[in-house]
Structures are given as C-alpha cells and as structure tokens.
PDB file of N, CA and C in Angstrom:
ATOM      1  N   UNK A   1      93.029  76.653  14.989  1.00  0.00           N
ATOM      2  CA  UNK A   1      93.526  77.684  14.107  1.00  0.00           C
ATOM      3  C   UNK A   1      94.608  77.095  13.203  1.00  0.00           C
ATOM      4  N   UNK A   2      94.525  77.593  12.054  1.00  0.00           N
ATOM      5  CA  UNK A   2      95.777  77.035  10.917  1.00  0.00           C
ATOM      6  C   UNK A   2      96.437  77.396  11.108  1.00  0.00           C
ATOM      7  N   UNK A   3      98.235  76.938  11.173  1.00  0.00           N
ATOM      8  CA  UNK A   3      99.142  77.334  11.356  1.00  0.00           C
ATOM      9  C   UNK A   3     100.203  76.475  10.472  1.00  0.00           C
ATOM     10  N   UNK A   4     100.909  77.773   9.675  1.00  0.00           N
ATOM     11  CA  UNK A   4     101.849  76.835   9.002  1.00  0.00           C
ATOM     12  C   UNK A   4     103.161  76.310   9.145  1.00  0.00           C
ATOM     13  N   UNK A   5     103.506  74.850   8.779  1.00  0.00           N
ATOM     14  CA  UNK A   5     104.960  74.363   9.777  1.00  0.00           C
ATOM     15  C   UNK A   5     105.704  75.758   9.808  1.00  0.00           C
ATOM     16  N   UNK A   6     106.468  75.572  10.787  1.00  0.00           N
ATOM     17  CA  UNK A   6     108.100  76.344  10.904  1.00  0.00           C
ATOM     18  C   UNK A   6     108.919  76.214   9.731  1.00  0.00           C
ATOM     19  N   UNK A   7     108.692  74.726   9.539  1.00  0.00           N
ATOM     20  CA  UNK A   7     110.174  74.428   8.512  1.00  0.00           C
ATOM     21  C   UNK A   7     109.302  74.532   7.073  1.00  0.00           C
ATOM     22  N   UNK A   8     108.142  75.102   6.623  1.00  0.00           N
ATOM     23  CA  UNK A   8     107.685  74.983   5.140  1.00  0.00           C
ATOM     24  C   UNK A   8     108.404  76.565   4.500  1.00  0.00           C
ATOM     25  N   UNK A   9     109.010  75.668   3.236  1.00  0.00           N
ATOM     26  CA  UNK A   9     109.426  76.787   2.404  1.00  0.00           C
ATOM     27  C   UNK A   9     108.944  76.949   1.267  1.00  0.00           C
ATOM     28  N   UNK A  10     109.447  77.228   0.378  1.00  0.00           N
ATOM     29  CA  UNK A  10     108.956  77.320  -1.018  1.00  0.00           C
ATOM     30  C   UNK A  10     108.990  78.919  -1.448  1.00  0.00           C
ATOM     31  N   UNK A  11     108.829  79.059  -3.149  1.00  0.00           N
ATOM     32  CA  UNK A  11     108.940  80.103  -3.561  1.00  0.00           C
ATOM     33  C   UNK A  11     107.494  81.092  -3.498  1.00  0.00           C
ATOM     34  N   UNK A  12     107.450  82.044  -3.143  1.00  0.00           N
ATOM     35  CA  UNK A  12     106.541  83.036  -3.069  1.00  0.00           C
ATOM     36  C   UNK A  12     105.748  83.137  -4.229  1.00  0.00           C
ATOM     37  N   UNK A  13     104.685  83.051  -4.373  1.00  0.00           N
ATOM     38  CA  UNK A  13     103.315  82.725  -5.304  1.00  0.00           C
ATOM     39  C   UNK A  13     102.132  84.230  -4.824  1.00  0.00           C
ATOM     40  N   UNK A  14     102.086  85.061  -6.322  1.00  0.00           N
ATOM     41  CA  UNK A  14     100.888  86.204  -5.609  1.00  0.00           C
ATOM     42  C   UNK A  14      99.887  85.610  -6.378  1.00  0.00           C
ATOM     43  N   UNK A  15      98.763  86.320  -5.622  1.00  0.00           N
ATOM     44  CA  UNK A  15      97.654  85.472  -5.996  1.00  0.00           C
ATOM     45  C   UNK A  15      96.420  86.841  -5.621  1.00  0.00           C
ATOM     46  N   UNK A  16      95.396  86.595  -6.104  1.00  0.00           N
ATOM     47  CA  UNK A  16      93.916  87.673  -5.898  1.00  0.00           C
ATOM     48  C   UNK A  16      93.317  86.596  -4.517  1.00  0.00           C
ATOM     49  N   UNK A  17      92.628  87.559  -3.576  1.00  0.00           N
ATOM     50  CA  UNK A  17      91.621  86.814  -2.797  1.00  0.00           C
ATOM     51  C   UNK A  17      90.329  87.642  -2.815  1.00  0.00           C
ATOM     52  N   UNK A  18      89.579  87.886  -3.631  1.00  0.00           N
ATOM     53  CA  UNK A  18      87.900  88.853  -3.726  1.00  0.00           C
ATOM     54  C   UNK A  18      88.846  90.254  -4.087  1.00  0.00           C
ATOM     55  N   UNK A  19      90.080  89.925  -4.895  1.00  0.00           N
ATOM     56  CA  UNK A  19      90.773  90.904  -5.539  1.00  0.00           C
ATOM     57  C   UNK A  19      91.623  91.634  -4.861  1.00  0.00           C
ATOM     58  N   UNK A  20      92.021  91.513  -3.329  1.00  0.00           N
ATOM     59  CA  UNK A  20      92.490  92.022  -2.928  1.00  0.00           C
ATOM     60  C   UNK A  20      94.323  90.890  -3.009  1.00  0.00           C
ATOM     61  N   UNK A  21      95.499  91.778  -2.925  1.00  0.00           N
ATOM     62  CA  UNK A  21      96.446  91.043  -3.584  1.00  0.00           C
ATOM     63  C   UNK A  21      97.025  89.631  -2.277  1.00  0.00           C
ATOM     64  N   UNK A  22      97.433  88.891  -2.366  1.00  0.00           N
ATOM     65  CA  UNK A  22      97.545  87.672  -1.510  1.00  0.00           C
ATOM     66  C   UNK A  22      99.026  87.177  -1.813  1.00  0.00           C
ATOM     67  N   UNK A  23      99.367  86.479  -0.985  1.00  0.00           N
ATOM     68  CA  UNK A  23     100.790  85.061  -1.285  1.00  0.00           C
ATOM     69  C   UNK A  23     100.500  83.859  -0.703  1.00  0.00           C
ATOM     70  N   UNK A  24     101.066  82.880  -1.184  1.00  0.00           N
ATOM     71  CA  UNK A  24     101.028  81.673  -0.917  1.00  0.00           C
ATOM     72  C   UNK A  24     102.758  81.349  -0.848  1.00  0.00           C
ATOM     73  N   UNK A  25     102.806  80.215  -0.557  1.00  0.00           N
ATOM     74  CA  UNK A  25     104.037  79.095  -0.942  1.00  0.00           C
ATOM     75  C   UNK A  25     103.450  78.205  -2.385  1.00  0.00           C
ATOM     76  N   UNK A  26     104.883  78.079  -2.930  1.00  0.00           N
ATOM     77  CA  UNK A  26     104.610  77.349  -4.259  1.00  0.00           C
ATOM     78  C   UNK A  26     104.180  75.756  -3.404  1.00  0.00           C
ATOM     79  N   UNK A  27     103.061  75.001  -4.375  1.00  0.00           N
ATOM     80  CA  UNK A  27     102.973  73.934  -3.386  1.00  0.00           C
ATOM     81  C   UNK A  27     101.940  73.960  -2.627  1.00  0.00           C
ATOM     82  N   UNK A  28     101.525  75.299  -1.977  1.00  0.00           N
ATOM     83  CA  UNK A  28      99.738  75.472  -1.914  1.00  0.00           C
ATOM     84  C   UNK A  28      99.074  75.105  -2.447  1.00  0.00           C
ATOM     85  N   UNK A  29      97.795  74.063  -1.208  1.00  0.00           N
ATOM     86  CA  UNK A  29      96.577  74.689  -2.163  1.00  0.00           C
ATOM     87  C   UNK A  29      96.132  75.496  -1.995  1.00  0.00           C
ATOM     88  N   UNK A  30      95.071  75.871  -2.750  1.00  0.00           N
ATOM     89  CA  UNK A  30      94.110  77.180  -2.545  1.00  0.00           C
ATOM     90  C   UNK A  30      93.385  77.308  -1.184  1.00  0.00           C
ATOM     91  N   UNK A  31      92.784  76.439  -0.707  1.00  0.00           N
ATOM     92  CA  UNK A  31      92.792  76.334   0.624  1.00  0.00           C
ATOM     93  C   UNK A  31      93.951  76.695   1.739  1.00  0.00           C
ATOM     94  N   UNK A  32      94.900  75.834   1.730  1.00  0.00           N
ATOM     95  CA  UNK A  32      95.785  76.161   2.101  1.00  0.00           C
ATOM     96  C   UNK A  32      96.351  77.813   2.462  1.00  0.00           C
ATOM     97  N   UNK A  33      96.051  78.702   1.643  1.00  0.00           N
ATOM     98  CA  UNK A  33      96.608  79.789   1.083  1.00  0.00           C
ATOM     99  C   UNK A  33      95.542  80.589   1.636  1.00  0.00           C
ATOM    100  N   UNK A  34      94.487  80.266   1.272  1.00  0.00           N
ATOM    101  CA  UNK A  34      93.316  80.765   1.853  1.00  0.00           C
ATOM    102  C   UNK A  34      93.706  80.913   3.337  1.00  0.00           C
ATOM    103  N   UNK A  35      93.249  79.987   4.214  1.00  0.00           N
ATOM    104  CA  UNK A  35      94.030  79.773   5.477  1.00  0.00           C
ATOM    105  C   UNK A  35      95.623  80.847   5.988  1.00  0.00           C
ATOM    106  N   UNK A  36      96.288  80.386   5.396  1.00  0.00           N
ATOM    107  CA  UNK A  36      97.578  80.923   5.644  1.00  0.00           C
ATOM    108  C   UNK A  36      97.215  83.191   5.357  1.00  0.00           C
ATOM    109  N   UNK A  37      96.420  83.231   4.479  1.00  0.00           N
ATOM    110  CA  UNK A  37      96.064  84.841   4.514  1.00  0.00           C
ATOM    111  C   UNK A  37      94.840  85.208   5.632  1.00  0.00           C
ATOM    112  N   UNK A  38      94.532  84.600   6.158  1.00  0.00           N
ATOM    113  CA  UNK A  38      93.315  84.893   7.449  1.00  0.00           C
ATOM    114  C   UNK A  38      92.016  84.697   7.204  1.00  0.00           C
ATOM    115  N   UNK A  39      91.946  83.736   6.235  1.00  0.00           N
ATOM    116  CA  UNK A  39      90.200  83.863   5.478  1.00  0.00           C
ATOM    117  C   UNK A  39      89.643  82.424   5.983  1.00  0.00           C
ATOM    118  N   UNK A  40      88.954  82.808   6.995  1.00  0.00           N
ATOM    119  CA  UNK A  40      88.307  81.612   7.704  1.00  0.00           C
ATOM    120  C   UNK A  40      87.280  81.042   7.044  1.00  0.00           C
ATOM    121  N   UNK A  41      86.291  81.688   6.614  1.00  0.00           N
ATOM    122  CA  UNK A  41      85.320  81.080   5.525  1.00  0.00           C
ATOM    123  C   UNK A  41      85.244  81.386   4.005  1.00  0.00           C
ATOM    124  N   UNK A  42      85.337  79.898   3.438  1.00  0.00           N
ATOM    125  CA  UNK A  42      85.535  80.125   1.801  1.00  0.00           C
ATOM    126  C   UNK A  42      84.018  80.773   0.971  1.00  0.00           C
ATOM    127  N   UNK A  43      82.595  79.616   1.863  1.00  0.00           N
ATOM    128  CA  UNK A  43      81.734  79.850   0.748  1.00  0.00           C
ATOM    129  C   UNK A  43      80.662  80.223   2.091  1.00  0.00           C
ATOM    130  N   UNK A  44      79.300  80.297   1.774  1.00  0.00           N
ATOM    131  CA  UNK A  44      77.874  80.012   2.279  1.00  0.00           C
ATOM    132  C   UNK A  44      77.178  79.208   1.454  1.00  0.00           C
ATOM    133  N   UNK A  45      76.074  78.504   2.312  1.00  0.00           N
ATOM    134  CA  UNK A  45      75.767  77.745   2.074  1.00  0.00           C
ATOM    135  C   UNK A  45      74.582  78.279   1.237  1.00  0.00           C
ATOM    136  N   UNK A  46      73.932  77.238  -0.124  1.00  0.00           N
ATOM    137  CA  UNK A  46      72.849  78.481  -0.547  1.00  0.00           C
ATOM    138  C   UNK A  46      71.045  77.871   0.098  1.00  0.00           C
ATOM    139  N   UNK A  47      71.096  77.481   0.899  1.00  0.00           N
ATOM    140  CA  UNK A  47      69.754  77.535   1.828  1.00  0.00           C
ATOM    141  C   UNK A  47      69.770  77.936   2.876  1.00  0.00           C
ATOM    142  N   UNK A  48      70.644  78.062   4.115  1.00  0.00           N
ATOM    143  CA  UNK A  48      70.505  78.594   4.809  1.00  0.00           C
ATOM    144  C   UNK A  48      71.529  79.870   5.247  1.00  0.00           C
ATOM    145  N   UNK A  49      72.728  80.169   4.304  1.00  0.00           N
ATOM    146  CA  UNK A  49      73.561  80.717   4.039  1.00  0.00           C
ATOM    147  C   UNK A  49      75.051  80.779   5.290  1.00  0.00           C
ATOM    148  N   UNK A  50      74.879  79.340   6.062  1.00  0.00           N
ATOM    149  CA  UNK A  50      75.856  79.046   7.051  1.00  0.00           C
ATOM    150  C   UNK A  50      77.031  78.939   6.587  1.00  0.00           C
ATOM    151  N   UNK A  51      78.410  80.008   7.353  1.00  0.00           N
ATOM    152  CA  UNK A  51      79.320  80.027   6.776  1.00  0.00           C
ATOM    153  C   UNK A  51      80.099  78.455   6.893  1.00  0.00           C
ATOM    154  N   UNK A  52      81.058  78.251   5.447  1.00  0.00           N
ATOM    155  CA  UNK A  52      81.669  77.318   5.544  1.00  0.00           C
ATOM    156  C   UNK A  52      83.473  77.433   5.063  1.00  0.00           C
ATOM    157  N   UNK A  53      84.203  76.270   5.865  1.00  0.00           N
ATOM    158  CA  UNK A  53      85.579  76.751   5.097  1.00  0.00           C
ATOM    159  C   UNK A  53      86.227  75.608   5.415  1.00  0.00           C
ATOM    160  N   UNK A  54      87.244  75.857   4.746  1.00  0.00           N
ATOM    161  CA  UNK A  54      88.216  74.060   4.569  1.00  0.00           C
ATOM    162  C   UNK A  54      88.262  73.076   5.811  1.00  0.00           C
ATOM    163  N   UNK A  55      87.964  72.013   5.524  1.00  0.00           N
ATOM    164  CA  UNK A  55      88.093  71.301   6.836  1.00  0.00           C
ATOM    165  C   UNK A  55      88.719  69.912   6.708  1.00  0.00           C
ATOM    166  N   UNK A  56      88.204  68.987   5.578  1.00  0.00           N
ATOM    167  CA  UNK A  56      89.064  67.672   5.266  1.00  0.00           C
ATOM    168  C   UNK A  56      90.416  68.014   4.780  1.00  0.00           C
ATOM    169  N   UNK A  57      90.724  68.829   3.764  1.00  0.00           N
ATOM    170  CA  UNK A  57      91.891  69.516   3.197  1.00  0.00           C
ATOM    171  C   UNK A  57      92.224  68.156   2.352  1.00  0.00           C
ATOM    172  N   UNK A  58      91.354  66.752   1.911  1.00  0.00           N
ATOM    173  CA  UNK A  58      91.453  65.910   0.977  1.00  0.00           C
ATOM    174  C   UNK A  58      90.616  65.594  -0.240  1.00  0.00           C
ATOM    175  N   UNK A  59      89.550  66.653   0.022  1.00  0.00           N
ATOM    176  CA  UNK A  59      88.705  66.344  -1.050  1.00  0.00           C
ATOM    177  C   UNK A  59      87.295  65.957  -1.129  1.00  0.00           C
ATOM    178  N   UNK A  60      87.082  65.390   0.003  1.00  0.00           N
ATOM    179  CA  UNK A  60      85.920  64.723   1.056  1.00  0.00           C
ATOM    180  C   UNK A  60      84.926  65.261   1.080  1.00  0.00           C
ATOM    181  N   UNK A  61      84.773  66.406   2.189  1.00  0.00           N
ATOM    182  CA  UNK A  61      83.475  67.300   2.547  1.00  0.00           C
ATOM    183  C   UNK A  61      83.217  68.235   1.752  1.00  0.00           C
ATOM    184  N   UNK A  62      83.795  68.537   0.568  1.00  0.00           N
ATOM    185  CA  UNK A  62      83.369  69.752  -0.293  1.00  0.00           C
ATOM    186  C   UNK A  62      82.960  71.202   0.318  1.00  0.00           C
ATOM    187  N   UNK A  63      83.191  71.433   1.705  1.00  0.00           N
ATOM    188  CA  UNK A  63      83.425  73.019   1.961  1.00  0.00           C
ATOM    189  C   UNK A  63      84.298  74.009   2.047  1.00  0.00           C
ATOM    190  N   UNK A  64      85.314  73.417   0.784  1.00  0.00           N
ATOM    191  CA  UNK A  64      86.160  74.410   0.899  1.00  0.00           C
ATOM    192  C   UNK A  64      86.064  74.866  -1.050  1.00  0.00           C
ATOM    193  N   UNK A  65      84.610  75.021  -1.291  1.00  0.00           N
ATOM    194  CA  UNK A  65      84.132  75.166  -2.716  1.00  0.00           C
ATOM    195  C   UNK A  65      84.584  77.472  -2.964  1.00  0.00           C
ATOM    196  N   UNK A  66      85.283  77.088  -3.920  1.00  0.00           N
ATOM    197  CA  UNK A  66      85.394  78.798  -4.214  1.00  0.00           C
ATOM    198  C   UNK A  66      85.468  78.982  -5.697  1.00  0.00           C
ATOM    199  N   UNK A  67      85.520  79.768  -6.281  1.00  0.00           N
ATOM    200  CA  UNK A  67      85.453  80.280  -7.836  1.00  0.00           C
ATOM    201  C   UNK A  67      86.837  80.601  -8.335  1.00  0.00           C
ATOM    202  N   UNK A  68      87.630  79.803  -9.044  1.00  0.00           N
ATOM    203  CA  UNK A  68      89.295  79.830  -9.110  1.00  0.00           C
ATOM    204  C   UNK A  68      89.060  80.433 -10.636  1.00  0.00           C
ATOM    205  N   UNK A  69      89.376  81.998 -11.170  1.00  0.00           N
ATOM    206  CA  UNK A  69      89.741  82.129 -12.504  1.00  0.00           C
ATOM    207  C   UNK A  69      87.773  82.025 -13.029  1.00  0.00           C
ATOM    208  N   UNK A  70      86.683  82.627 -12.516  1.00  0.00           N
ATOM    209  CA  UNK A  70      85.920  82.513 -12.888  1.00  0.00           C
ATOM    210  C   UNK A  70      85.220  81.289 -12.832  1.00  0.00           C
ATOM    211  N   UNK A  71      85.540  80.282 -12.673  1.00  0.00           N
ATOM    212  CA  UNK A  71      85.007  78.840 -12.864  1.00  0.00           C
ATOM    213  C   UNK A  71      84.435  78.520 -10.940  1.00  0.00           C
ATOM    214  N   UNK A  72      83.386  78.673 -10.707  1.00  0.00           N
ATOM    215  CA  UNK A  72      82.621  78.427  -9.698  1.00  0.00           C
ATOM    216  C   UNK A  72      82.421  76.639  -9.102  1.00  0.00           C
ATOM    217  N   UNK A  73      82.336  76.846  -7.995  1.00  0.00           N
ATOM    218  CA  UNK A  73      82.246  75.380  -7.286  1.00  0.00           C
ATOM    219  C   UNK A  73      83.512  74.470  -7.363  1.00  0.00           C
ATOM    220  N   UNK A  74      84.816  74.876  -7.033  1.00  0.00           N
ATOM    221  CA  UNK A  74      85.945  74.517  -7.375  1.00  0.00           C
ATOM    222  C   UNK A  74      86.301  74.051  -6.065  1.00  0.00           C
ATOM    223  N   UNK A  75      86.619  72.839  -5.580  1.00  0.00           N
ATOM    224  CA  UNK A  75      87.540  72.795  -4.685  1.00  0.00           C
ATOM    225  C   UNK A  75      88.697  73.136  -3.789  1.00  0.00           C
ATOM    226  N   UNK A  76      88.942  74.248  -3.293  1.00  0.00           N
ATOM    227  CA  UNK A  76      90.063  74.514  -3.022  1.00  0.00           C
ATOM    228  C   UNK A  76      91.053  74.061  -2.371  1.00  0.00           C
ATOM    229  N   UNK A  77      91.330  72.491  -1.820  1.00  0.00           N
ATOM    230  CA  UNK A  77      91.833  72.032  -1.688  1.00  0.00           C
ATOM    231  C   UNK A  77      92.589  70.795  -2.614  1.00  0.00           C
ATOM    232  N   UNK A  78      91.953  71.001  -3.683  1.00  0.00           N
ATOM    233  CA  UNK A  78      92.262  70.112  -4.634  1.00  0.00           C
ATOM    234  C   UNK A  78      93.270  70.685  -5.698  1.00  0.00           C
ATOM    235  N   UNK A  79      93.441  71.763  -5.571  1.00  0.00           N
ATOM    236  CA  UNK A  79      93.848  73.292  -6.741  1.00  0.00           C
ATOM    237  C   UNK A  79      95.247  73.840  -6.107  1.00  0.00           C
ATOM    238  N   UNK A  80      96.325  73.982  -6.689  1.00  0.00           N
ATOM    239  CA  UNK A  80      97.625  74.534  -6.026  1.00  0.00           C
ATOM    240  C   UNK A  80      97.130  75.909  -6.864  1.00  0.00           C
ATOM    241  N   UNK A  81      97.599  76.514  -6.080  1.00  0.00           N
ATOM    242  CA  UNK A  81      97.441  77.943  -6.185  1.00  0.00           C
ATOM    243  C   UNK A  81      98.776  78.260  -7.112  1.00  0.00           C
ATOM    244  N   UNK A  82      98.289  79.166  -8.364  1.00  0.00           N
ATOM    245  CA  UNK A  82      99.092  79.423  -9.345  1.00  0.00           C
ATOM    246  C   UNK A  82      99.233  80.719  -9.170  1.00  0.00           C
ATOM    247  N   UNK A  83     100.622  81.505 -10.202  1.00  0.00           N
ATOM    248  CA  UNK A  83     100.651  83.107  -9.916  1.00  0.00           C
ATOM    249  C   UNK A  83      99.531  83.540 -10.700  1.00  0.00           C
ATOM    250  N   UNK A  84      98.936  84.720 -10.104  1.00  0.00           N
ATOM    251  CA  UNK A  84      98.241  85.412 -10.848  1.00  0.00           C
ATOM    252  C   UNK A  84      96.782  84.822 -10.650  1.00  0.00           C
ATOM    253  N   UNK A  85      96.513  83.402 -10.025  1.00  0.00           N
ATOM    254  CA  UNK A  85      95.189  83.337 -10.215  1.00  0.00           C
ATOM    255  C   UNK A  85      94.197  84.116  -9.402  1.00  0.00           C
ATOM    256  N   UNK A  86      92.851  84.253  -9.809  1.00  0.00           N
ATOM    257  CA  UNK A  86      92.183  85.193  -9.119  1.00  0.00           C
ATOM    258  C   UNK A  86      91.129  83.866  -8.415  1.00  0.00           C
ATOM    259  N   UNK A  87      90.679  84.079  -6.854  1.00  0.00           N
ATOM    260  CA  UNK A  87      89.990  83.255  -6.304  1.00  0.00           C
ATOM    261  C   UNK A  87      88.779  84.098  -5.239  1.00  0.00           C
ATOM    262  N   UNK A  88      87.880  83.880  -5.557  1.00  0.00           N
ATOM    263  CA  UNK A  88      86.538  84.441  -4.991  1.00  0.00           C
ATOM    264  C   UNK A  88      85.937  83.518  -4.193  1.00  0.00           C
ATOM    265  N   UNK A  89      85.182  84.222  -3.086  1.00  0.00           N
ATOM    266  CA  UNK A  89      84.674  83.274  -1.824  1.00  0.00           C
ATOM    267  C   UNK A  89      83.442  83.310  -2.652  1.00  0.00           C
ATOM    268  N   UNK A  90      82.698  82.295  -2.353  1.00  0.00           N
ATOM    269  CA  UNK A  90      81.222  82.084  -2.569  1.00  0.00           C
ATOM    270  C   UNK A  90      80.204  82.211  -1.809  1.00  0.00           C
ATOM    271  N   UNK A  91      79.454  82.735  -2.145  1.00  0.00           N
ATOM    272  CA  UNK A  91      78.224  83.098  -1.118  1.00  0.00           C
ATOM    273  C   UNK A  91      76.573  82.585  -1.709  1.00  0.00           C
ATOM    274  N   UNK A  92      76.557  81.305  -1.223  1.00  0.00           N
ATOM    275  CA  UNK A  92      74.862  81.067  -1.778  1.00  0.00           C
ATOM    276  C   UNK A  92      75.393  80.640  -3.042  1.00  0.00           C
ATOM    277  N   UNK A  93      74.422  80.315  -3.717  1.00  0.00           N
ATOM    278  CA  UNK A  93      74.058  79.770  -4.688  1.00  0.00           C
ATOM    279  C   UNK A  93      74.782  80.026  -6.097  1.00  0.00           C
ATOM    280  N   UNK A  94      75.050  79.425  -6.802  1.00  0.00           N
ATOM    281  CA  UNK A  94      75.970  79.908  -7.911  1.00  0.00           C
ATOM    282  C   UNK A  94      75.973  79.132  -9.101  1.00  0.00           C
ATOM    283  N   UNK A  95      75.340  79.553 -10.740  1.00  0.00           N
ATOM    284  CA  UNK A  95      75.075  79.179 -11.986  1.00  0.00           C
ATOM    285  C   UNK A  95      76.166  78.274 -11.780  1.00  0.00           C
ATOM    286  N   UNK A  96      75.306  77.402 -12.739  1.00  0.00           N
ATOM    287  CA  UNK A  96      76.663  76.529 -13.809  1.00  0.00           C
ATOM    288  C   UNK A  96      76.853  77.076 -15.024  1.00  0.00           C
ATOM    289  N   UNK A  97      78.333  77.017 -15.119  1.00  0.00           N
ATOM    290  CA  UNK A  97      78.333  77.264 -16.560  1.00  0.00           C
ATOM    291  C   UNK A  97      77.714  76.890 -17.737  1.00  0.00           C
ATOM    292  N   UNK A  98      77.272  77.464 -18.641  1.00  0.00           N
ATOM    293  CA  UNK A  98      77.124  76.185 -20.125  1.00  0.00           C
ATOM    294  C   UNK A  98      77.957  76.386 -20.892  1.00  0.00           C
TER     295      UNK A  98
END
C-alpha cells in the first residue's frame, strides 16, 4: 500500500480526478497524487481490460498511462501535478490525437 513519508511537505495543489475535486503536494507526480487520494488503478488494459496502476514510479513499465488536460496516454509518473489540472483514468483503448 502507498504511503506517504511522515516528514513530506509542500504546498497544497487541487487538482480534478474523473472530476471529482483532489490535492496533492507541490512536487507530485500525478501518480503519486493519484496514490496519495485512494485510486489504485489508473488505466485498463485495451484487450483484455486488466486493471492497471503505477508501479515503476520511473518511467519504465508504462502502467501508470492516464489522460492529463485531455491529452490521453500520458504518463503519470512522469507529470507533476499542476493546480487545476484535470486527470482521467483510462479504460481500454484510446484515439490518438491528430
């Protein structure tokens, strides 16, 4: 289970999670934040639709993919969570932009 240090501080960051309102620490990532609000799985997978959610927290395994601000297949561990951004779990399969 994620648990965040004792001693982490930082300034309070609100944020959307599937629109519902969220906080982080400044200094989050989106993962991170994810985690720290109770959201165990970020995306599904789009063939067999097995849930998935942050696990390298470096960049590596790519299952911690979510939609940051509209823009789909985003890393969320790669992304500090900004005020105001809006972040959606993914489920299955999802356009690319053109």
């Amino acid at each position: 289970m994620f648990q965040r240090l004792p001693d982490a501080s930082g300034e309070r960051v609100s944020f959307t999670i599937d629109g519902r309102p969220a906080e982080a620490l400044s200094g989050d990532s989106v993962s991170a934040a994810l985690l720290a609000n109770g959201v165990r799985t970020c995306r599904s997978t789009p063939v067999s639709g097995a849930p998935r959610a942050p696990y390298c927290m470096m960049g590596v395994c790519f299952d911690c993919l979510v939609t940051i601000d509209g823009v789909g297949n985003r890393q969320g561990c790669q992304v500090r969570v900004a005020p105001g951004m809006a972040v959606e779990t993914q489920n299955g399969k999802r356009e690319i932009e053109r």
